[in-house]
C-alpha atoms as a PDB file:
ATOM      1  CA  UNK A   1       1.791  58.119  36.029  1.00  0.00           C
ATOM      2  CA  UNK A   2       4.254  55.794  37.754  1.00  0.00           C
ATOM      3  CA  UNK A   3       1.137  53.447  38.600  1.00  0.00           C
ATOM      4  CA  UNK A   4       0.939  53.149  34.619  1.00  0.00           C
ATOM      5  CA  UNK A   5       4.396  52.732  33.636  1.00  0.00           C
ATOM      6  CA  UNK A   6       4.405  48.664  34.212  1.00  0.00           C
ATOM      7  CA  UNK A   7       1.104  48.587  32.099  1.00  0.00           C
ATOM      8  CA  UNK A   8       2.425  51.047  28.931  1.00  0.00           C
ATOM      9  CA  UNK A   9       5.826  48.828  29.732  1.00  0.00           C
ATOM     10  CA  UNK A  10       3.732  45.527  29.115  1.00  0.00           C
ATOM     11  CA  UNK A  11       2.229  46.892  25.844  1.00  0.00           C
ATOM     12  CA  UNK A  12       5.403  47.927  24.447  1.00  0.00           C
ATOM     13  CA  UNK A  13       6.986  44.088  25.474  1.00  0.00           C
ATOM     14  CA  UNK A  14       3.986  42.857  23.635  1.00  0.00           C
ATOM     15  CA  UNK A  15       4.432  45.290  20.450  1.00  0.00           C
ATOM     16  CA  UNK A  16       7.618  44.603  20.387  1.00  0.00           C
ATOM     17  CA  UNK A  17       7.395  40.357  20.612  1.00  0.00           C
ATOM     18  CA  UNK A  18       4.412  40.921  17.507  1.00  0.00           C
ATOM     19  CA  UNK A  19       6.722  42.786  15.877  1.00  0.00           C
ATOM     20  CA  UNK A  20       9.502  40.330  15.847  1.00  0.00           C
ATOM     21  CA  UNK A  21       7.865  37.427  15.204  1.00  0.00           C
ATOM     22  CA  UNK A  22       5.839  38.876  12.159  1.00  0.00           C
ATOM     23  CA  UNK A  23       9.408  40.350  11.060  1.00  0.00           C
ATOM     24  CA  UNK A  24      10.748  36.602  11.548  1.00  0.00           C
ATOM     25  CA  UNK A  25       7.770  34.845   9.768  1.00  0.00           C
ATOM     26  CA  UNK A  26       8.324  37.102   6.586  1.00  0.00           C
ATOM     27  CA  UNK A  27      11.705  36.316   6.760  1.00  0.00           C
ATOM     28  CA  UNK A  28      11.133  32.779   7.013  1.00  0.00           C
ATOM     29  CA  UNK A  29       8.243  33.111   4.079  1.00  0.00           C
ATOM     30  CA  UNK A  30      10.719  34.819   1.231  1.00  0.00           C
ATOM     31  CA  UNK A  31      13.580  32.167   1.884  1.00  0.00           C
ATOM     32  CA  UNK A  32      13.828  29.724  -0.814  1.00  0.00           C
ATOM     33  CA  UNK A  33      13.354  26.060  -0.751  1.00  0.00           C
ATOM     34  CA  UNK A  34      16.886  24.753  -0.012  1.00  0.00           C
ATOM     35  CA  UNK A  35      16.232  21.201  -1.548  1.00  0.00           C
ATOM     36  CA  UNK A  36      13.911  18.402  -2.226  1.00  0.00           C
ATOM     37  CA  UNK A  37      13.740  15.299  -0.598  1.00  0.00           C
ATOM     38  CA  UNK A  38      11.730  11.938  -1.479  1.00  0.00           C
ATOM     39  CA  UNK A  39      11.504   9.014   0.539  1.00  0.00           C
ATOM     40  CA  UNK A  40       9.319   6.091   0.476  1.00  0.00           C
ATOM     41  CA  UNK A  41       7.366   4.658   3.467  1.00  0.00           C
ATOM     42  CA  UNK A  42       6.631   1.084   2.406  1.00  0.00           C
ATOM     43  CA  UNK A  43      10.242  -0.620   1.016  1.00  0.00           C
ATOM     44  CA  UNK A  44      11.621  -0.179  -2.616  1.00  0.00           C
ATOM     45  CA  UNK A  45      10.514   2.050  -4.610  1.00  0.00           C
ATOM     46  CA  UNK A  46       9.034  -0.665  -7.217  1.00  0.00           C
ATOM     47  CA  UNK A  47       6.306   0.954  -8.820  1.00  0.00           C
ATOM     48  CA  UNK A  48       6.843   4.934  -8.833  1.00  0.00           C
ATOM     49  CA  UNK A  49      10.467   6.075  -8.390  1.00  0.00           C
ATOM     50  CA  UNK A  50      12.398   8.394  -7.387  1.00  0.00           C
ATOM     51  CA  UNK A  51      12.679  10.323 -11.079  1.00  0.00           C
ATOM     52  CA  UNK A  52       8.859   9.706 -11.498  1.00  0.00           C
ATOM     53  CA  UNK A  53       8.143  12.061  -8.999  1.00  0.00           C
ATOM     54  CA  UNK A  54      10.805  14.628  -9.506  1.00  0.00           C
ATOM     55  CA  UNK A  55       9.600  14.457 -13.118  1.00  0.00           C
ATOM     56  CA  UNK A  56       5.769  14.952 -12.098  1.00  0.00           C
ATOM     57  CA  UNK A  57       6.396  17.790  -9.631  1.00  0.00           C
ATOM     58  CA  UNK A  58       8.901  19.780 -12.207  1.00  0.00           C
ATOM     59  CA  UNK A  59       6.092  19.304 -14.714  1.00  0.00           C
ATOM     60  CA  UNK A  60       3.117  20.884 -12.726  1.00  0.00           C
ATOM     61  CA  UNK A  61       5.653  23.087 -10.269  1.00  0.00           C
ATOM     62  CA  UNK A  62       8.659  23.736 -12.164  1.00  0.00           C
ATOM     63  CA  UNK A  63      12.179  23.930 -10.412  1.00  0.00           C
ATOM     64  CA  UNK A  64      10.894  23.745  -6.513  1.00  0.00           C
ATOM     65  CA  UNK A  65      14.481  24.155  -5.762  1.00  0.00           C
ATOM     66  CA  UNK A  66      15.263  27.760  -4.728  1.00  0.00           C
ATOM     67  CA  UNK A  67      11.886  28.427  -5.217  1.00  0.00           C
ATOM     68  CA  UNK A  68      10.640  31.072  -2.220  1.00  0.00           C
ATOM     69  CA  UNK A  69       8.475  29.124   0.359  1.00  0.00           C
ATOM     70  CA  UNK A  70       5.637  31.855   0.175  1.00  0.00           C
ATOM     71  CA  UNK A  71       4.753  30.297  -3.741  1.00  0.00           C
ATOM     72  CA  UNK A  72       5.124  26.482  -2.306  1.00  0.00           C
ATOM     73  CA  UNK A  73       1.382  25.225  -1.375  1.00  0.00           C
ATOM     74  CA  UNK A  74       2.001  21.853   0.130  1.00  0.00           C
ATOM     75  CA  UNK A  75      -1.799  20.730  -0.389  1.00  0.00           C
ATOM     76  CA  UNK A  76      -1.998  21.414  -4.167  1.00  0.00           C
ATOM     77  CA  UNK A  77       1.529  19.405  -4.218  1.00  0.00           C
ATOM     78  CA  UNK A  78       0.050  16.885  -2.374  1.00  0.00           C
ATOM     79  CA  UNK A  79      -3.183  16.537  -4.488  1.00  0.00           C
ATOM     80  CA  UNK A  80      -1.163  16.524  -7.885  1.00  0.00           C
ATOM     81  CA  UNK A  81       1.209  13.230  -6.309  1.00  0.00           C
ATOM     82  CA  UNK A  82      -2.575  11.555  -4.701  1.00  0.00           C
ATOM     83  CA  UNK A  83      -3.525  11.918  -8.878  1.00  0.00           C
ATOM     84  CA  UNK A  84      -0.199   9.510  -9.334  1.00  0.00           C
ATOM     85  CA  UNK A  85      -2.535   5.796  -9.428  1.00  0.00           C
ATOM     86  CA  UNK A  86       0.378   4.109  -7.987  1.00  0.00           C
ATOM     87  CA  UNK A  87       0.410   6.379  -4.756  1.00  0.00           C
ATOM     88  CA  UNK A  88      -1.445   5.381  -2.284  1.00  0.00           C
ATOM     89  CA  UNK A  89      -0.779   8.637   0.237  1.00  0.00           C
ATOM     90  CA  UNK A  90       1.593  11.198   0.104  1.00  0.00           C
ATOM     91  CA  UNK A  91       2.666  14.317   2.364  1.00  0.00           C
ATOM     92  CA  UNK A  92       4.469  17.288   1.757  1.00  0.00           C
ATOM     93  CA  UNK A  93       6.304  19.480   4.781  1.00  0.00           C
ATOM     94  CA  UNK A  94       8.929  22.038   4.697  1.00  0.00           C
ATOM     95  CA  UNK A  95      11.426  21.266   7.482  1.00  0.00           C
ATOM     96  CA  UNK A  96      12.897  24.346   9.436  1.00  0.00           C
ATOM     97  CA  UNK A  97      16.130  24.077   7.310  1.00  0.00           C
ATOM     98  CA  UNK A  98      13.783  25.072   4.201  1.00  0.00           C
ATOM     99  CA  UNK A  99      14.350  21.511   2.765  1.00  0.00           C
ATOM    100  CA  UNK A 100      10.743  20.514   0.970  1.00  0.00           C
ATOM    101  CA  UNK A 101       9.939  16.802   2.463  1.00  0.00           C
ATOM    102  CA  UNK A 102       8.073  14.239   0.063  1.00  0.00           C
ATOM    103  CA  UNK A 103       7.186  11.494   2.008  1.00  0.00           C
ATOM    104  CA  UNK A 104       5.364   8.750  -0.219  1.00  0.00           C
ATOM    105  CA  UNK A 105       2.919   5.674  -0.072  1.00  0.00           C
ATOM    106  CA  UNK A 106       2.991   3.179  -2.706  1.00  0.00           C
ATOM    107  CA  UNK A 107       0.037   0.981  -3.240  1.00  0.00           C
ATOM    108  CA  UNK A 108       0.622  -2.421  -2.323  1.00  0.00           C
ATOM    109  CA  UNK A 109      -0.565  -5.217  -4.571  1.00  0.00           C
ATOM    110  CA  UNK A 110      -1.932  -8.789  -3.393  1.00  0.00           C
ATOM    111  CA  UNK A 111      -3.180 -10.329  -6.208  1.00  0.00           C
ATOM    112  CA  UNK A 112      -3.422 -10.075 -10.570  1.00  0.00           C
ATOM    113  CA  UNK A 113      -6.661 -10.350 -12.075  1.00  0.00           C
ATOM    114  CA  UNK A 114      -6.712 -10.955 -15.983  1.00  0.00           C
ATOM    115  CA  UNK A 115     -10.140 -11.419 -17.594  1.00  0.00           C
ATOM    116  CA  UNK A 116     -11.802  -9.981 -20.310  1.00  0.00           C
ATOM    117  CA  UNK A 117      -8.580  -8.601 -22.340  1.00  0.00           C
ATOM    118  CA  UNK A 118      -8.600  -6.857 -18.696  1.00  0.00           C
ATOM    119  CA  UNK A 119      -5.423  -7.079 -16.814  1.00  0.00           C
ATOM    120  CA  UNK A 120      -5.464  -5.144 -13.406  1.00  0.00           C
ATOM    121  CA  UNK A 121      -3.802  -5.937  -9.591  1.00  0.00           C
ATOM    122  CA  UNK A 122      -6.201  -6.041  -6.530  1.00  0.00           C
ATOM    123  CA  UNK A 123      -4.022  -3.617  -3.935  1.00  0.00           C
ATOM    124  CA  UNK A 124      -4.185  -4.109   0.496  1.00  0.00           C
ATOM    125  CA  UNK A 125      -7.108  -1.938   0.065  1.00  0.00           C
ATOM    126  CA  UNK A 126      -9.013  -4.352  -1.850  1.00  0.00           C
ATOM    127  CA  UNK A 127      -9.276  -1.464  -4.641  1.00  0.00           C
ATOM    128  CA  UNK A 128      -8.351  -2.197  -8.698  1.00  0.00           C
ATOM    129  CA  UNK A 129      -4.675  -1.297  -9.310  1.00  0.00           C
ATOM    130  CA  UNK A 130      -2.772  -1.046 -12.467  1.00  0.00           C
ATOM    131  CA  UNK A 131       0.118  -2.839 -13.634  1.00  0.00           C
ATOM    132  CA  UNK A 132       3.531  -1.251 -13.583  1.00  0.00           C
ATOM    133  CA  UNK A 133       5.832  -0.613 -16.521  1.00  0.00           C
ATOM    134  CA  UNK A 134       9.023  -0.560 -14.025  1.00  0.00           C
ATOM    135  CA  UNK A 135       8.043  -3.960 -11.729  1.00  0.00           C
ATOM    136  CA  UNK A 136       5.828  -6.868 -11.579  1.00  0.00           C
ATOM    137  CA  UNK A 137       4.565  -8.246  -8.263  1.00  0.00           C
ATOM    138  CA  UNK A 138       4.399 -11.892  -7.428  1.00  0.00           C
ATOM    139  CA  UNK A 139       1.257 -12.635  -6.268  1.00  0.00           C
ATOM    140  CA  UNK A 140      -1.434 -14.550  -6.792  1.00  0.00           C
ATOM    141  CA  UNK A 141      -3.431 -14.822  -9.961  1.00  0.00           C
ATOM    142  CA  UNK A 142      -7.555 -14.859  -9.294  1.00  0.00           C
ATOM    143  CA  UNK A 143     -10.006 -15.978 -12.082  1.00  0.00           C
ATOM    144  CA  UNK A 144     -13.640 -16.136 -12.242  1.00  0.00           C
ATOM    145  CA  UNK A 145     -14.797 -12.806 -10.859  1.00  0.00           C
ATOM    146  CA  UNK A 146     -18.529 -11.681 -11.484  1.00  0.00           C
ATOM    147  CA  UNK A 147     -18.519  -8.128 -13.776  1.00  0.00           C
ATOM    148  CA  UNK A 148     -14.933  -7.695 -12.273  1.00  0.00           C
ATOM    149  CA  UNK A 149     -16.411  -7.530  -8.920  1.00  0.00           C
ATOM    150  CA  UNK A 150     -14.030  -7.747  -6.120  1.00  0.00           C
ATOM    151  CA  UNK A 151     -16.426  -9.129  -3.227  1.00  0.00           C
ATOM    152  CA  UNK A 152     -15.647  -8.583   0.697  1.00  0.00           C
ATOM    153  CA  UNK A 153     -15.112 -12.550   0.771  1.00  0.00           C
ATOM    154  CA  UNK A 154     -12.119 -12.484  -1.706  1.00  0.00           C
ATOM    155  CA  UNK A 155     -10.563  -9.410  -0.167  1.00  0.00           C
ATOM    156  CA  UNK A 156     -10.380 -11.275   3.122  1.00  0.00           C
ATOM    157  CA  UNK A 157      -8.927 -13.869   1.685  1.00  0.00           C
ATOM    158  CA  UNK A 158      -6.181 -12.607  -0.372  1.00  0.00           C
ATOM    159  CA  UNK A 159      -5.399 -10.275   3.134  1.00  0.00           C
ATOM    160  CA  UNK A 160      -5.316 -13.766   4.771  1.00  0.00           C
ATOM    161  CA  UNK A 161      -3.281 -15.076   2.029  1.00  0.00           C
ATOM    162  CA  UNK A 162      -0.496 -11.945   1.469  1.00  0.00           C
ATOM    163  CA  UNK A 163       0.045 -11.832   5.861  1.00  0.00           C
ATOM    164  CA  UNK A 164       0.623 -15.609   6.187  1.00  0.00           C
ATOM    165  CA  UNK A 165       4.164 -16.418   5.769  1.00  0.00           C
ATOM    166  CA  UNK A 166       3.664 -19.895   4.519  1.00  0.00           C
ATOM    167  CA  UNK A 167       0.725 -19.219   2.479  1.00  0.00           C
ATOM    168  CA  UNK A 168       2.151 -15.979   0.974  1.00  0.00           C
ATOM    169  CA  UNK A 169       5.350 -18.054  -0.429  1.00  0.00           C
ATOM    170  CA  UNK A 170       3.149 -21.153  -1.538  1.00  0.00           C
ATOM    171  CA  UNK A 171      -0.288 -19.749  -2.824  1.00  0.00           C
ATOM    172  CA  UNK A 172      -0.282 -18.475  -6.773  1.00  0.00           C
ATOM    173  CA  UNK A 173      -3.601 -18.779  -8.141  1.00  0.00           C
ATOM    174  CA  UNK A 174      -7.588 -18.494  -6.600  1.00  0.00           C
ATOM    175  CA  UNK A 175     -10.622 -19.831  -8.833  1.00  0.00           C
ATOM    176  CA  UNK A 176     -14.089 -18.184  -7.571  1.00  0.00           C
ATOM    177  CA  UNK A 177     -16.664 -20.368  -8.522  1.00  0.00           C
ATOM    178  CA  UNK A 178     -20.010 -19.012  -9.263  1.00  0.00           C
ATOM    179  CA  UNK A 179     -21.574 -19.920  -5.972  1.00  0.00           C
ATOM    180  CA  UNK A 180     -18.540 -17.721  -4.350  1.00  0.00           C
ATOM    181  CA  UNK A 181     -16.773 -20.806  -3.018  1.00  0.00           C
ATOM    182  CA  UNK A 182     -12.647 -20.460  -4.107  1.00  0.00           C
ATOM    183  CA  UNK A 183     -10.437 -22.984  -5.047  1.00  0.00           C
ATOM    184  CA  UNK A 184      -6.251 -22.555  -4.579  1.00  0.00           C
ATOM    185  CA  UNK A 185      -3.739 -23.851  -7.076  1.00  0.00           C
ATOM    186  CA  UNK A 186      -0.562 -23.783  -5.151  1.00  0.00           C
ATOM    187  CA  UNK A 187       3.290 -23.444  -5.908  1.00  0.00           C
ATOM    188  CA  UNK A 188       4.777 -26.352  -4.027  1.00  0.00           C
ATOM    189  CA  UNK A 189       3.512 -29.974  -5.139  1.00  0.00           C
ATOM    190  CA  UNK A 190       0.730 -28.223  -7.911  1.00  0.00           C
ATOM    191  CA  UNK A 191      -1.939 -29.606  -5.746  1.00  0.00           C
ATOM    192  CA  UNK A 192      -5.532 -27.909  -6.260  1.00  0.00           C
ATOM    193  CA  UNK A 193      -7.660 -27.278  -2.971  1.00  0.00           C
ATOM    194  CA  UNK A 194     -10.760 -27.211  -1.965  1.00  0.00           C
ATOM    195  CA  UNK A 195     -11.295 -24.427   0.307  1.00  0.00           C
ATOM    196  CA  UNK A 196     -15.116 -23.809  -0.234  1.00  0.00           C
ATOM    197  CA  UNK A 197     -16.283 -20.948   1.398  1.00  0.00           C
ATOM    198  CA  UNK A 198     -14.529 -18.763   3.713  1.00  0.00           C
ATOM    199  CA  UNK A 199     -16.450 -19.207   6.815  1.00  0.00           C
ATOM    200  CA  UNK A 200     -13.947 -21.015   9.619  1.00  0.00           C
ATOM    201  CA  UNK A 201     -11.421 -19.876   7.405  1.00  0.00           C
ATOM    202  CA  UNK A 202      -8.686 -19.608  10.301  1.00  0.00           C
ATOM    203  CA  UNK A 203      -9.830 -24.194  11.620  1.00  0.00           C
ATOM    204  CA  UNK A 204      -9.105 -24.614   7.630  1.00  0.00           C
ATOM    205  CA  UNK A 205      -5.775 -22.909   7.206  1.00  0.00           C
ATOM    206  CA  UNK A 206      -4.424 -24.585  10.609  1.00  0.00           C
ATOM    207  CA  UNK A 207      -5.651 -28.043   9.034  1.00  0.00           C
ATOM    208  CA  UNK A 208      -4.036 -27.289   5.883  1.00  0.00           C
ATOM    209  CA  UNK A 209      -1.132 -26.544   7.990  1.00  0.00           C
ATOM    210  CA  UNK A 210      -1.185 -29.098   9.896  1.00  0.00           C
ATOM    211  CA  UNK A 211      -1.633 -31.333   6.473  1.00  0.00           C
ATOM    212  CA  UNK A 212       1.954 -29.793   5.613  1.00  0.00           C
ATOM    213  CA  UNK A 213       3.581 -30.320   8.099  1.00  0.00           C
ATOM    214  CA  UNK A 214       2.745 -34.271   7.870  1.00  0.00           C
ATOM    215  CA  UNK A 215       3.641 -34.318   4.536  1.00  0.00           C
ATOM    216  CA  UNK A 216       6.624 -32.243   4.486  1.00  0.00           C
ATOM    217  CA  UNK A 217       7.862 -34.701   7.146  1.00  0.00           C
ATOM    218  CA  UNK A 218       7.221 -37.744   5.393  1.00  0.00           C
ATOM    219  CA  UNK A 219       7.774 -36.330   1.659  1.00  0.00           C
ATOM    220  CA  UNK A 220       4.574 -37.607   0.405  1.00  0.00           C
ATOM    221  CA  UNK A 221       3.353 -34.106  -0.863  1.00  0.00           C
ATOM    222  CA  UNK A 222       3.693 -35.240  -4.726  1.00  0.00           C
ATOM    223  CA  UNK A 223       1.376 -38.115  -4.342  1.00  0.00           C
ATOM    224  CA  UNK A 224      -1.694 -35.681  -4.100  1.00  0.00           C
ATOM    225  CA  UNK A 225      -3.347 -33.952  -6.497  1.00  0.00           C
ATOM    226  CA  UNK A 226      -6.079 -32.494  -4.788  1.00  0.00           C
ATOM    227  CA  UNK A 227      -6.573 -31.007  -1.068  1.00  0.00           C
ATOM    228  CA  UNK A 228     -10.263 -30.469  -0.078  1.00  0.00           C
ATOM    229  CA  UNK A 229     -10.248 -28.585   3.401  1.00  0.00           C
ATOM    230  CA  UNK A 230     -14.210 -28.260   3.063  1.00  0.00           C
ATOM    231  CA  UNK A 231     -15.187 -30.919   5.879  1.00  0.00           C
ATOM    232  CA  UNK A 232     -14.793 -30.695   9.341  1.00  0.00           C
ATOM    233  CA  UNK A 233     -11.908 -31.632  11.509  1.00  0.00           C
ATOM    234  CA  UNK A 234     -10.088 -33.315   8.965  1.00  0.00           C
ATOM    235  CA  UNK A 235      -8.448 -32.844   5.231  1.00  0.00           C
ATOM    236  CA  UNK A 236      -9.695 -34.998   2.797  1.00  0.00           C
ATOM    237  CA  UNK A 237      -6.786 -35.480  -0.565  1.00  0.00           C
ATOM    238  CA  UNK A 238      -6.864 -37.110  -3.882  1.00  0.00           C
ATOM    239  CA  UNK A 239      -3.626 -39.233  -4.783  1.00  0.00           C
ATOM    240  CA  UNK A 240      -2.431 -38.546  -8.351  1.00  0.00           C
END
């Protein structure tokens, strides 16, 4: 007997440690959610805010507040927010204090395309985005796309345009043509250029640069009308 008392003192240790913990995790289960917290990941909340999604979980959860956390199903919370077209991810947790965490992604727009009584954004995912009641992005306007057609050139571009400091700030409007060249319209001197196609795209935004800085220095940028970056090694501009 005594060589089976540290074996039926084992089991009971073990009993006992299932026992609590399945007593503790149906404790934890029937609590109620304690609060409800929202934050963004991305900046201001521009485009969905703060009462927008309190106002779209009370109307497909109710009251989450002091609701018990065995009724709280974080994926069905998360799919109703992902149905939201201005979210571009969201996740749901329930810390240990019972607080219900909302953690959310807005899309990010990088360009407006209006055409055929159509008016939409291009987001960073190069995906069609809606416009926004509560904010209006500045970014650049594109025109001439084919059936509304974003291509894979154009989304590199406007990704090269929105993560270039100067280009970001100077940039407003991109003409594709219909043999998927682009032309820019820009803020600072209204010059149009000539950017053709998109292959050595990084030689022609360091000549365009380059073409700034020049005229920047010697405040000749208003004499041009037109920038044409399309030939090698060097900038070729049309004085007004």
């Amino acid at each position: 007997m005594k060589k089976l008392f540290p074996y039926i003192k084992g089991l009971l240790l073990f009993v006992l440690v299932i026992f609590l913990y399945s007593f503790s995790s149906h404790r934890n289960r029937v609590k109620n959610i304690s609060d409800v917290k929202v934050s963004f990941t991305n900046g201001d909340n521009l485009f969905i805010t703060y009462p927008m999604v309190n106002k779209l979980l009370i109307q497909n959860f109710g009251e989450l507040k002091s609701q018990p956390k065995e009724n709280i199903f974080l994926n069905k919370i998360e799919n109703t927010l992902f149905s939201n077209e201005m979210i571009e991810n969201a996740e749901v947790f329930i810390s240990v204090n019972g607080e219900l965490g909302v953690t959310i992604t807005q899309r990010t727009p990088i360009a407006r395309v209006h055409q055929n009584d159509q008016t939409y954004y291009i987001d960073s995912k190069g995906k069609k985005m809606p416009l926004s009641s509560n904010y209006s992005a500045r970014v650049p306007l594109v025109d001439g796309l084919t059936n509304g057609k974003i291509s894979d050139n154009l989304y590199k571009l406007l990704l090269t345009i929105k993560n270039d400091e100067l280009l970001n700030k100077q940039i407003v409007g991109i003409e594709q043509t219909s043999k998927r060249e682009f032309m820019l319209k820009t803020r600072i001197g209204g010059q149009q250029i000539e950017l053709g196609s998109i292959n050595e795209l990084d030689k022609k935004i360091k000549k365009l640069k380059a073409f700034y800085q020049k005229t920047f220095n010697d405040k000749t940028l208003n004499k041009y009308k037109k920038i044409n970056l399309v030939y090698n090694n060097q900038v070729v501009c049309t004085k007004k």
